[in-house]
Protein backbone atom coordinates (compact mmCIF):
# COMPACT_ATOMS: atom_id res chain seq x y z
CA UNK A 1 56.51 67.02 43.40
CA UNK A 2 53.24 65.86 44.56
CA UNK A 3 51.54 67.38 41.70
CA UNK A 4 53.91 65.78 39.23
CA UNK A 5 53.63 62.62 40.53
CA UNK A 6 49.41 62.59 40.70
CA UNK A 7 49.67 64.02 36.70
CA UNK A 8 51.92 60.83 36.50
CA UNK A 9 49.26 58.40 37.65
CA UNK A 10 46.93 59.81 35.60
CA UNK A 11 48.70 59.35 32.51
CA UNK A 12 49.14 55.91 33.16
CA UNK A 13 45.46 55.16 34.49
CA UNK A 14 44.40 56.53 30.64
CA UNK A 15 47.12 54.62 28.89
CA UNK A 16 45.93 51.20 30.36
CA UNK A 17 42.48 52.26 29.91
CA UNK A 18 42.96 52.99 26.13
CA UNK A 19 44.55 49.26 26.33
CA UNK A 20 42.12 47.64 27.23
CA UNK A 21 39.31 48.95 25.37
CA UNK A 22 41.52 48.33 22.28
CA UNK A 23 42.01 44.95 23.04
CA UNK A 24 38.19 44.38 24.24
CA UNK A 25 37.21 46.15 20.15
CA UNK A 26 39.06 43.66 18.76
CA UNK A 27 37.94 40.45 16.84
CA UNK A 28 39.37 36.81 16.88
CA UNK A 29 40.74 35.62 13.95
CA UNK A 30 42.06 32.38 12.39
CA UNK A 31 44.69 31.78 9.60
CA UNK A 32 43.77 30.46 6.62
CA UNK A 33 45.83 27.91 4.32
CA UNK A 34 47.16 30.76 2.71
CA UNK A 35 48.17 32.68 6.28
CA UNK A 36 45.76 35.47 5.57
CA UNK A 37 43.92 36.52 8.21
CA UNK A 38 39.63 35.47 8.08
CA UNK A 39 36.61 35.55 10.51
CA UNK A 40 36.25 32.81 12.77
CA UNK A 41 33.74 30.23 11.36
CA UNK A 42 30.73 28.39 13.74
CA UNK A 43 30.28 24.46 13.38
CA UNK A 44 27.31 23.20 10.82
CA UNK A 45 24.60 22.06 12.87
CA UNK A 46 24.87 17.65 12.83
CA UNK A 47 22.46 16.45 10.24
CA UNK A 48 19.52 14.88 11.30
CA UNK A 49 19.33 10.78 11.32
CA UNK A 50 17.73 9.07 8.59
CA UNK A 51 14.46 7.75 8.47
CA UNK A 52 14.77 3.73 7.69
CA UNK A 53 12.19 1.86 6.41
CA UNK A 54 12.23 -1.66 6.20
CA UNK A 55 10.69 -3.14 2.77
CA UNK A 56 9.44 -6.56 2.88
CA UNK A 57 8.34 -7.81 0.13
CA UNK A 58 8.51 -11.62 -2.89
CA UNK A 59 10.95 -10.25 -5.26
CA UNK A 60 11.32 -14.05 -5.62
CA UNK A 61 9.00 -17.20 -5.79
CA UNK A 62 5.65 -17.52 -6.78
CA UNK A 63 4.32 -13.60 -6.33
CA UNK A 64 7.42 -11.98 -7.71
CA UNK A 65 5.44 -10.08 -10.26
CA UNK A 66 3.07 -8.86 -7.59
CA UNK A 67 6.33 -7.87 -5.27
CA UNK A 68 8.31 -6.38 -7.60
CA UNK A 69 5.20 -4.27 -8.81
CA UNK A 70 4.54 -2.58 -5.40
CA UNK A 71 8.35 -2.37 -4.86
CA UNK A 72 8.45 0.15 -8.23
CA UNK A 73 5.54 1.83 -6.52
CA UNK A 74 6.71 2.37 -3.53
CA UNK A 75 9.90 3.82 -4.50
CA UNK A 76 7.73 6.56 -6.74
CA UNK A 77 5.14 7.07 -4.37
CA UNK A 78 8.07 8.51 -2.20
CA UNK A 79 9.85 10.20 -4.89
CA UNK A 80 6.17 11.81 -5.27
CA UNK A 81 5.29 12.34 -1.86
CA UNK A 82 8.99 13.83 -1.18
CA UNK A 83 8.70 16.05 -4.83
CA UNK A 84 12.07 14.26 -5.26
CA UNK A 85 14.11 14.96 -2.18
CA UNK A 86 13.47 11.73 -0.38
CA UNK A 87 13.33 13.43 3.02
CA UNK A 88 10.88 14.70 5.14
CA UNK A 89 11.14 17.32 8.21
CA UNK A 90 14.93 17.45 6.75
CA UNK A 91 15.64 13.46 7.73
CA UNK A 92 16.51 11.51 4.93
CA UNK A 93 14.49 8.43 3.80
CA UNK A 94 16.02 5.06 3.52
CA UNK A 95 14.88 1.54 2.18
CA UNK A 96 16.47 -1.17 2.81
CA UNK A 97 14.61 -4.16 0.53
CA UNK A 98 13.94 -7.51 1.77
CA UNK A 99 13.22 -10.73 -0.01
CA UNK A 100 10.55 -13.23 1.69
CA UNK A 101 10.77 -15.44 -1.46
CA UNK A 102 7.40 -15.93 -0.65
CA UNK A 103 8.12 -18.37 1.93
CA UNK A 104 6.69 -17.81 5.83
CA UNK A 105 9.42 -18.94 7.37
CA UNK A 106 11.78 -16.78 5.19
CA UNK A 107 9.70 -13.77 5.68
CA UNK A 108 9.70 -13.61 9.46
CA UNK A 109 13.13 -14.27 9.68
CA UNK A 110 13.98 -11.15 6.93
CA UNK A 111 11.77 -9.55 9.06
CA UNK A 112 13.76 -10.06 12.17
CA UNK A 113 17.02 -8.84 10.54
CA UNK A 114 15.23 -5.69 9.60
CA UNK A 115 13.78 -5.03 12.71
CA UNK A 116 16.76 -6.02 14.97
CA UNK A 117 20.05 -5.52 13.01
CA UNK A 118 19.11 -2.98 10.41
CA UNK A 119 16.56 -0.89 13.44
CA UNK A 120 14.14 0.34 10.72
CA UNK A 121 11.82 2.53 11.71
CA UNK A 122 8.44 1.21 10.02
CA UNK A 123 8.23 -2.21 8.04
CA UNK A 124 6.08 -1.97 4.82
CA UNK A 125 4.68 -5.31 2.85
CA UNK A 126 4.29 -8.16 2.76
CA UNK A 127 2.59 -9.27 -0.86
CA UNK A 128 1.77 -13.03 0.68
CA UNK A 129 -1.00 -12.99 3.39
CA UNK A 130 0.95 -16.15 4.34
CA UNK A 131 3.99 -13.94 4.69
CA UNK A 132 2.35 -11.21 6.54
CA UNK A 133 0.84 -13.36 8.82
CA UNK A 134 4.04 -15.09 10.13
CA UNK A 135 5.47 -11.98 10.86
CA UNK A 136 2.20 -10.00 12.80
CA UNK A 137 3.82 -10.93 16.27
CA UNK A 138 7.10 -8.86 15.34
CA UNK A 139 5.44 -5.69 15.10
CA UNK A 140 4.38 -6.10 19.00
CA UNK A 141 7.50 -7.66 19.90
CA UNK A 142 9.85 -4.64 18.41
CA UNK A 143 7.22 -2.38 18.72
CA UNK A 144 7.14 -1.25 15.33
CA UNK A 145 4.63 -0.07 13.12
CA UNK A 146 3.76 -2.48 9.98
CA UNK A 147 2.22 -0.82 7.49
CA UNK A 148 0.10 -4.04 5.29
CA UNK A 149 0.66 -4.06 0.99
CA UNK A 150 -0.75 -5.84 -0.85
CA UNK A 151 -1.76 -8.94 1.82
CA UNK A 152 -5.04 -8.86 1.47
CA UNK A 153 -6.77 -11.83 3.73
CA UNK A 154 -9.44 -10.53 6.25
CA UNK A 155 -7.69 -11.90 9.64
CA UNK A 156 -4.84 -9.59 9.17
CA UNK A 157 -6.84 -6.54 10.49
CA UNK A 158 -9.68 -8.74 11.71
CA UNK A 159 -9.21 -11.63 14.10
CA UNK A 160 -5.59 -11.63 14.21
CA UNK A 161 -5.26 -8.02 14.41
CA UNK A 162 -2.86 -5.85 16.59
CA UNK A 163 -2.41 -2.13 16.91
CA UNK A 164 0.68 -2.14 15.24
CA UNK A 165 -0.75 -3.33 12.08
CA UNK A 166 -2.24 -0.65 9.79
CA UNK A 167 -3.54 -2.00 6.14
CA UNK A 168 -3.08 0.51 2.80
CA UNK A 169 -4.58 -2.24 0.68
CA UNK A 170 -8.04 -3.50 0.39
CA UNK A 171 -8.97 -6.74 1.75
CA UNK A 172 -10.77 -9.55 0.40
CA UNK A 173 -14.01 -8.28 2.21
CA UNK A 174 -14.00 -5.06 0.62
CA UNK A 175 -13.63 -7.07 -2.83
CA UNK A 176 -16.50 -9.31 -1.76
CA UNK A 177 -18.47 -6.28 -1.09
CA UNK A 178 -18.08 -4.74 -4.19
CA UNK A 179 -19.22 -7.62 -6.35
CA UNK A 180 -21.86 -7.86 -4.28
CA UNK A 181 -22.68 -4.22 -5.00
CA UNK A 182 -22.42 -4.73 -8.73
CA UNK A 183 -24.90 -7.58 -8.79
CA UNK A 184 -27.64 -6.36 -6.62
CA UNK A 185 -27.37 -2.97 -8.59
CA UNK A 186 -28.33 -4.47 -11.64
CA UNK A 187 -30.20 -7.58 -10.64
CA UNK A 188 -32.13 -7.37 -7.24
CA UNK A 189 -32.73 -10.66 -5.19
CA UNK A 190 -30.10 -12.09 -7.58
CA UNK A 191 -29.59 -15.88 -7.25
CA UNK A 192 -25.59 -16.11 -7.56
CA UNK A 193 -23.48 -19.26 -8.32
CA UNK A 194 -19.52 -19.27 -7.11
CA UNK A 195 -16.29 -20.86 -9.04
CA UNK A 196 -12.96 -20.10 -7.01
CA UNK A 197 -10.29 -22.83 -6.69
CA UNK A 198 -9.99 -25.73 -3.44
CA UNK A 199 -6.77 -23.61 -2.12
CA UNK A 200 -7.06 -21.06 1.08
CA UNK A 201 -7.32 -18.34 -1.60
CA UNK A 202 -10.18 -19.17 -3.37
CA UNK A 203 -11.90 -20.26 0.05
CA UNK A 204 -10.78 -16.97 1.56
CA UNK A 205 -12.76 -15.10 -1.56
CA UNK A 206 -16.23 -16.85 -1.28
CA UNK A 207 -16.42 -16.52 2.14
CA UNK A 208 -17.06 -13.30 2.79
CA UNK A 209 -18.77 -12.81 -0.77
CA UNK A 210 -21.47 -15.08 1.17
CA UNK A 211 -22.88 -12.84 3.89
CA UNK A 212 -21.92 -9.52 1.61
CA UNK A 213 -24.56 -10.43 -0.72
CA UNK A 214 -27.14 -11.49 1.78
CA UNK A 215 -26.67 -8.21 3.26
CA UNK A 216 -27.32 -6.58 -0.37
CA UNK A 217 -30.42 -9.13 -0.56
CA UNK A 218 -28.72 -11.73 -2.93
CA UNK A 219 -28.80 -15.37 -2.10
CA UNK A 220 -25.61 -17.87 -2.88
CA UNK A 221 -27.33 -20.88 -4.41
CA UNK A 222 -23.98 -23.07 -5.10
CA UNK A 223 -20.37 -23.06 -5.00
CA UNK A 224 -17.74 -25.22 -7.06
CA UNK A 225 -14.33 -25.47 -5.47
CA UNK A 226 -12.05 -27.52 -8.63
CA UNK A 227 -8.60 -28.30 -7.34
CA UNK A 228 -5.79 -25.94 -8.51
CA UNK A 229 -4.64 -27.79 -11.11
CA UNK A 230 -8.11 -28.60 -12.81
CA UNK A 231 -7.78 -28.23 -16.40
CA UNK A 232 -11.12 -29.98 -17.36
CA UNK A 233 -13.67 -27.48 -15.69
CA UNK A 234 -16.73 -29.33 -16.87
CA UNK A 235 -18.32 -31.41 -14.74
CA UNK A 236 -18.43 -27.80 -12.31
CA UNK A 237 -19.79 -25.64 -14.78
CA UNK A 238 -22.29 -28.51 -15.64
CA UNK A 239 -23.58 -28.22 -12.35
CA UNK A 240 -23.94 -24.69 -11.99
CA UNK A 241 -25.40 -24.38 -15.54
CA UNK A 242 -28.37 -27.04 -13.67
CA UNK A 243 -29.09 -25.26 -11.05
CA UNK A 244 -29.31 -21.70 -13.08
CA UNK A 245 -28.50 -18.59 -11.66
CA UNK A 246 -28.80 -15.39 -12.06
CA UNK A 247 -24.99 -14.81 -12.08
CA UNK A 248 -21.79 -17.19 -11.40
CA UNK A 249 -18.87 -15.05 -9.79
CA UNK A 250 -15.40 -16.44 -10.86
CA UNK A 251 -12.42 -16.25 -9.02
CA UNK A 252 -9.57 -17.60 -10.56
CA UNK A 253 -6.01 -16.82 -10.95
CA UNK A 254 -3.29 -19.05 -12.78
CA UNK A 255 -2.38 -19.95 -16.40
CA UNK A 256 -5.27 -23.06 -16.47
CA UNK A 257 -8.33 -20.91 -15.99
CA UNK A 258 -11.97 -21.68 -16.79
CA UNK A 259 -12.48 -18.85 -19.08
CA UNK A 260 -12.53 -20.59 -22.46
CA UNK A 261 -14.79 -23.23 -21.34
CA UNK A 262 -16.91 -21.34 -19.88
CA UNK A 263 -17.88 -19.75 -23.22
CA UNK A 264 -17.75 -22.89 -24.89
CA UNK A 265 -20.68 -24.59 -22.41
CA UNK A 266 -22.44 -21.13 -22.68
CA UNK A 267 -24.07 -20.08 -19.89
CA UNK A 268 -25.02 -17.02 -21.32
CA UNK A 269 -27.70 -19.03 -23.51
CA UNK A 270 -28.90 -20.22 -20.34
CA UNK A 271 -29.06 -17.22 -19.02
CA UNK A 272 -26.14 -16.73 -16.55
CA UNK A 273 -23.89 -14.16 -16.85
CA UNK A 274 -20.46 -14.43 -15.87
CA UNK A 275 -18.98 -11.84 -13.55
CA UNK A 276 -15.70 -11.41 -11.24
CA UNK A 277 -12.91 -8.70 -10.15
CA UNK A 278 -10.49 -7.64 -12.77
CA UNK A 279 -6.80 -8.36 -12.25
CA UNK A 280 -3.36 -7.23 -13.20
CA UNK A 281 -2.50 -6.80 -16.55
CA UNK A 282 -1.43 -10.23 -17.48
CA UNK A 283 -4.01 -12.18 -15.94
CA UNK A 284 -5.81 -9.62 -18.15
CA UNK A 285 -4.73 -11.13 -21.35
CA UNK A 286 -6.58 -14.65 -20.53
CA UNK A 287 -9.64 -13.10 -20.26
CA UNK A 288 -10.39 -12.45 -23.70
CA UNK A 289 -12.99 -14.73 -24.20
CA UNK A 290 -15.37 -12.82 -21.62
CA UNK A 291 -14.79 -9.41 -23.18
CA UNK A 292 -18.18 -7.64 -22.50
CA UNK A 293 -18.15 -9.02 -19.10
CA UNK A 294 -19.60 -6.29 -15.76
CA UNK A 295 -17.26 -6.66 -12.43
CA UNK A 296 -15.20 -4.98 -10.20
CA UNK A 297 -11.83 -4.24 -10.41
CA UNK A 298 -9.35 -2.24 -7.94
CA UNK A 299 -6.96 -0.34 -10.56
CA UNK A 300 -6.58 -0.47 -13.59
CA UNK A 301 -4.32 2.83 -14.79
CA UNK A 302 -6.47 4.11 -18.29
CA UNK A 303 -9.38 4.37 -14.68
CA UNK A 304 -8.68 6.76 -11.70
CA UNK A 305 -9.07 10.33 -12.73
CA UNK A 306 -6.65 11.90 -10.45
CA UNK A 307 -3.44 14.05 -10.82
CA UNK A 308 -1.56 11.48 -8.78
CA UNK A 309 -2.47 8.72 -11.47
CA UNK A 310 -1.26 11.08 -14.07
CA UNK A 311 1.90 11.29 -12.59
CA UNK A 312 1.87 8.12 -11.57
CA UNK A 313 1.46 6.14 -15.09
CA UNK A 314 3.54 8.90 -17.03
CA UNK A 315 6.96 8.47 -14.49
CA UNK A 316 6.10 4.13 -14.90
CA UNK A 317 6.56 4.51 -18.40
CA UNK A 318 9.18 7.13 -18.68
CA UNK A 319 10.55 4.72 -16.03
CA UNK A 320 10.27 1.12 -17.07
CA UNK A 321 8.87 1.63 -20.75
CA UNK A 322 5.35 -0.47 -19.17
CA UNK A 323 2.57 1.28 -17.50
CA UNK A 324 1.87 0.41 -14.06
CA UNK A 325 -0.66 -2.57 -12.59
CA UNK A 326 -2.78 -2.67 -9.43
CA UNK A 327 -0.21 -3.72 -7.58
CA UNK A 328 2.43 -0.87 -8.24
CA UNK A 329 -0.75 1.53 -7.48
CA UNK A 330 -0.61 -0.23 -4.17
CA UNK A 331 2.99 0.77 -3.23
CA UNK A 332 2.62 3.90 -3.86
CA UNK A 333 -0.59 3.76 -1.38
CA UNK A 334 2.01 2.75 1.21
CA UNK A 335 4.32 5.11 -0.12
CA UNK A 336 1.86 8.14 0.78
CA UNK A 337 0.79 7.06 3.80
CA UNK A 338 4.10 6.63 5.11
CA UNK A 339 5.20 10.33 3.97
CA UNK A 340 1.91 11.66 5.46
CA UNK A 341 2.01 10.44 8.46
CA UNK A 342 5.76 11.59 9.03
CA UNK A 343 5.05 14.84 8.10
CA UNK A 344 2.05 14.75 10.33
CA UNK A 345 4.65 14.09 13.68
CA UNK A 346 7.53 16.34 11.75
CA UNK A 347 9.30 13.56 11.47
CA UNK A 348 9.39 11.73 14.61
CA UNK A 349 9.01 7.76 14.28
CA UNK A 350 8.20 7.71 17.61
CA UNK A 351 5.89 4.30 17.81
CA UNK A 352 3.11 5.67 19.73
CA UNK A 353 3.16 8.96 17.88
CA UNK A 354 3.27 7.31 14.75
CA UNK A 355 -0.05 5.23 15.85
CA UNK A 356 -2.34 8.13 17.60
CA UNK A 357 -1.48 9.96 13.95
CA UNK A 358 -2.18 7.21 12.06
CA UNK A 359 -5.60 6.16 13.25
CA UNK A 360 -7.99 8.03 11.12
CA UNK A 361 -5.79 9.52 8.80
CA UNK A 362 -6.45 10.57 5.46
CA UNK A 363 -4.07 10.18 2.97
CA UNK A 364 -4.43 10.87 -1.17
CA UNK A 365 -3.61 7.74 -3.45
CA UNK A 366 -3.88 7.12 -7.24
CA UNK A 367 -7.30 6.25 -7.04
CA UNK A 368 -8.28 8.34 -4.50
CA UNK A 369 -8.62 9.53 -1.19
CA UNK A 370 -8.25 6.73 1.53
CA UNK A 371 -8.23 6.65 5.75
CA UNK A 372 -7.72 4.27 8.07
CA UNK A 373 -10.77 2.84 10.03
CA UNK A 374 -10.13 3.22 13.63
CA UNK A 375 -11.62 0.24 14.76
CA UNK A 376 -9.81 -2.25 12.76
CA UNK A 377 -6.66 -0.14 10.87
CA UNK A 378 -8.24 -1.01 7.58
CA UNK A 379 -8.00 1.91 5.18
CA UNK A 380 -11.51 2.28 3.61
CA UNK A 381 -11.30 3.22 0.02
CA UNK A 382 -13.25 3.30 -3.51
CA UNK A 383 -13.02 0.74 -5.86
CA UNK A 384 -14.74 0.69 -9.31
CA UNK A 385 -17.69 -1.62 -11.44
CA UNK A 386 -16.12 -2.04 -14.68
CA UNK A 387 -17.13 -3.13 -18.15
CA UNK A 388 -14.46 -5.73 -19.94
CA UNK A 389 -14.06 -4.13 -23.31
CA UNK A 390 -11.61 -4.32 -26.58
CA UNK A 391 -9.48 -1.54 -27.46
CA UNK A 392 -7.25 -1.10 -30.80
CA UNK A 393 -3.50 -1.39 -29.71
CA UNK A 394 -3.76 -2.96 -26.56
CA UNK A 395 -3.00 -6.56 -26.21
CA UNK A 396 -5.61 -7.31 -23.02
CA UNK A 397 -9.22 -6.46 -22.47
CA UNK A 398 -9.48 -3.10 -20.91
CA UNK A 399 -11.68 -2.30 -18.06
CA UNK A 400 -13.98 0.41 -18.82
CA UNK A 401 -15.53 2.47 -15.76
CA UNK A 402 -19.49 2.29 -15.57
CA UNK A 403 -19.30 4.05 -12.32
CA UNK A 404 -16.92 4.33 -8.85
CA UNK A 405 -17.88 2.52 -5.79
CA UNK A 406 -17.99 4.40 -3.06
CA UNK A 407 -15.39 3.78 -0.25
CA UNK A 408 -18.13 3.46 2.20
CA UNK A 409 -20.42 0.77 -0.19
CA UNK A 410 -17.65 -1.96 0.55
CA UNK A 411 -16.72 -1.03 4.00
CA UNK A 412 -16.71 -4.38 5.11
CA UNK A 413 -17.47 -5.57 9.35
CA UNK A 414 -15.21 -4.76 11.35
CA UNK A 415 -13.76 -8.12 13.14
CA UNK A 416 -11.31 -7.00 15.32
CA UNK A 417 -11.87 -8.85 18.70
CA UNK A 418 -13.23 -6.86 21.55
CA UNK A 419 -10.97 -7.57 23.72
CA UNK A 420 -7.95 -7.18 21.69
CA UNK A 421 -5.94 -4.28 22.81
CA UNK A 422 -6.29 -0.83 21.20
């Protein structure tokens, strides 16, 4: 009995044992729709946020060629910069487009509604210096990076600077330099004559110019200031042609410019020749008359010999059936800077992160390598002495390259105060 009863126990100790290493063997299944039996599936990992950045820019008023411009370059630069996936470290990019009409008051308050309703991530712009500086404060106040194109007046990373504010563009100081550079290369000592109109722009321009070519070992022996809206220009080229220099240095922008008359009072004869910075493609077109004229100019897209500018004039065209101006050049400056530095922090937009990777960086460009300065967030970068010249075809005169200026031949100062905070 007792031996019946322990065989017994046995039997049932292995039967439960079998059990339950059957049931351990065995997988979990669902049902599918069509009640067949399939392997239980794991959750997709959550995508990432996006990345939003906050474009600020005059797709209206009186610079809505020049916004518009680095608006189509910015939008390539990241389709470049992204080879088409418009993410980086898997977060998608966003833009969400603001216009400041080119209007101060309009621009800071876009600026606000970017930065406190929409929560972008980095603001990129303004065109107007005006613009950019009514917003400055914001990038402190939100904490937010700003990163400057096309402004281009000196106190936005000199005396009104903040650590926020990081500059793609050139400045008006780096222009000065570089016609500085172009006349003291071919004239020494040169005796120089200005023309730039009475407005904040043209005062902006020859100031600088001033102690760029004293520093080169030029002198600036007069300068005309005609109102905006001047259409006779000669009692001021009468006065310059009197007191004869070597050079007169024109900056002018608008549809009444000085160019005809100036080759109608010929100051060539008297042996001053005419010189200033190349512009965008239309302003291009008025400048016939001084076709043979040396300057400066900061793109022009038949100039940079680099892939990027390849690319870059080849998608504007496939694009928008135009090739691209200095100001679409610009954007996608911004464009690259933005994408470098966010791959630099794998994607964080983490302010402070953003700002330690920033300072310093190098990032490529169509015409060029660039970096910003540490000292003042001003990316230094090449710009090139051109020859004004005619070309079959093409309805403007075309700048010709005598030679590229070196990024660090129009570093300008640096005029951050010292005891801003860095």
């Amino acid at each position: 009995m007792f031996r019946r009863l322990t065989l017994l126990v046995l039997v049932l100790i292995m039967i439960t044992s079998l059990f339950l290493v059957g049931c351990a063997k065995e997988e979990p299944v669902t049902k599918a729709p069509d009640g067949n039996d399939q392997e239980e599936k794991t959750e997709p990992a959550k995508e990432l946020d996006p990345i939003v950045i906050g474009g600020l820019t005059s797709l209206s008023g009186v610079l809505q060629y020049y916004g518009q411009q680095m608006q189509k370059g910015f939008m390539l630069g990241l389709e470049y910069a992204t080879d088409g996936t418009m993410e980086v470290a898997g977060r998608k990019l966003e833009v969400i487009w603001e216009d400041t009409t080119t209007v101060p008051e309009i621009a800071r308050e876009r600026a606000i509604k970017l930065l406190d309703e929409d929560k972008v991530d980095i603001i990129v712009g303004p065109t107007s210096s005006g613009d950019a500086f009514a917003i400055l404060d914001l990038a402190e106040e939100f904490n937010t990076v700003f990163i400057l194109e096309p402004a281009a007046a000196d106190f936005l990373t000199g005396s009104h600077w903040n650590r926020y504010i990081f500059r793609t563009g050139r400045n008006s100081a780096q222009d000065a330099e570089a016609m500085a550079s172009v006349i003291t290369e071919s004239t020494a000592g040169a005796r120089v004559a200005t023309l730039a109109p009475d407005s904040a722009f043209g005062h902006a321009s020859v100031a600088p110019f001033v102690p760029a070519l004293e520093r080169k070992g030029g002198t600036v022996i007069i300068q005309e200031f005609p109102p905006t809206d001047t259409t006779d220009f000669t009692p001021f080229i009468l006065r310059i042609r009197e007191e004869k220099p070597d050079y007169l240095f024109v900056i002018w922008a608008g549809a009444n410019n000085p160019w005809g008359q100036l080759m109608e009072l010929d100051l060539e004869a008297h042996g001053i020749k005419i010189t200033t910075g190349a512009p965008e493609i239309a302003a291009l077109r008025a400048m016939e008359p001084i076709i043979g004229m040396r300057g400066f100019t900061v793109y022009h897209h038949m100039i940079p010999d680099t892939k990027m500018n390849d690319w870059l004039v080849e998608a504007h065209k496939a694009k928008y059936d135009s090739p691209p101006d200095i100001f679409t050049s610009g954007g996608m400056a911004a464009a690259m800077a933005v994408v470098t530095a966010l791959e630099k922090t794998n994607g964080s937009t983490d302010t402070e992160e953003l700002i330690e990777t920033l300072r310093g960086m190098k990032f490529d460009t169509p015409t060029g390598e660039r970096w910003f300065r540490t000292e003042d967030h001003q990316a230094m970068q090449p710009l090139f002495e051109i020859e004004l010249t005619e070309v079959d075809g093409i309805d403007h005169p075309v700048p010709k390259l005598i030679r590229v200026i070196p990024a660090e031949e129009v570093a300008p100062p640096i005029a951050v105060p010292e005891d801003a905070q860095r």
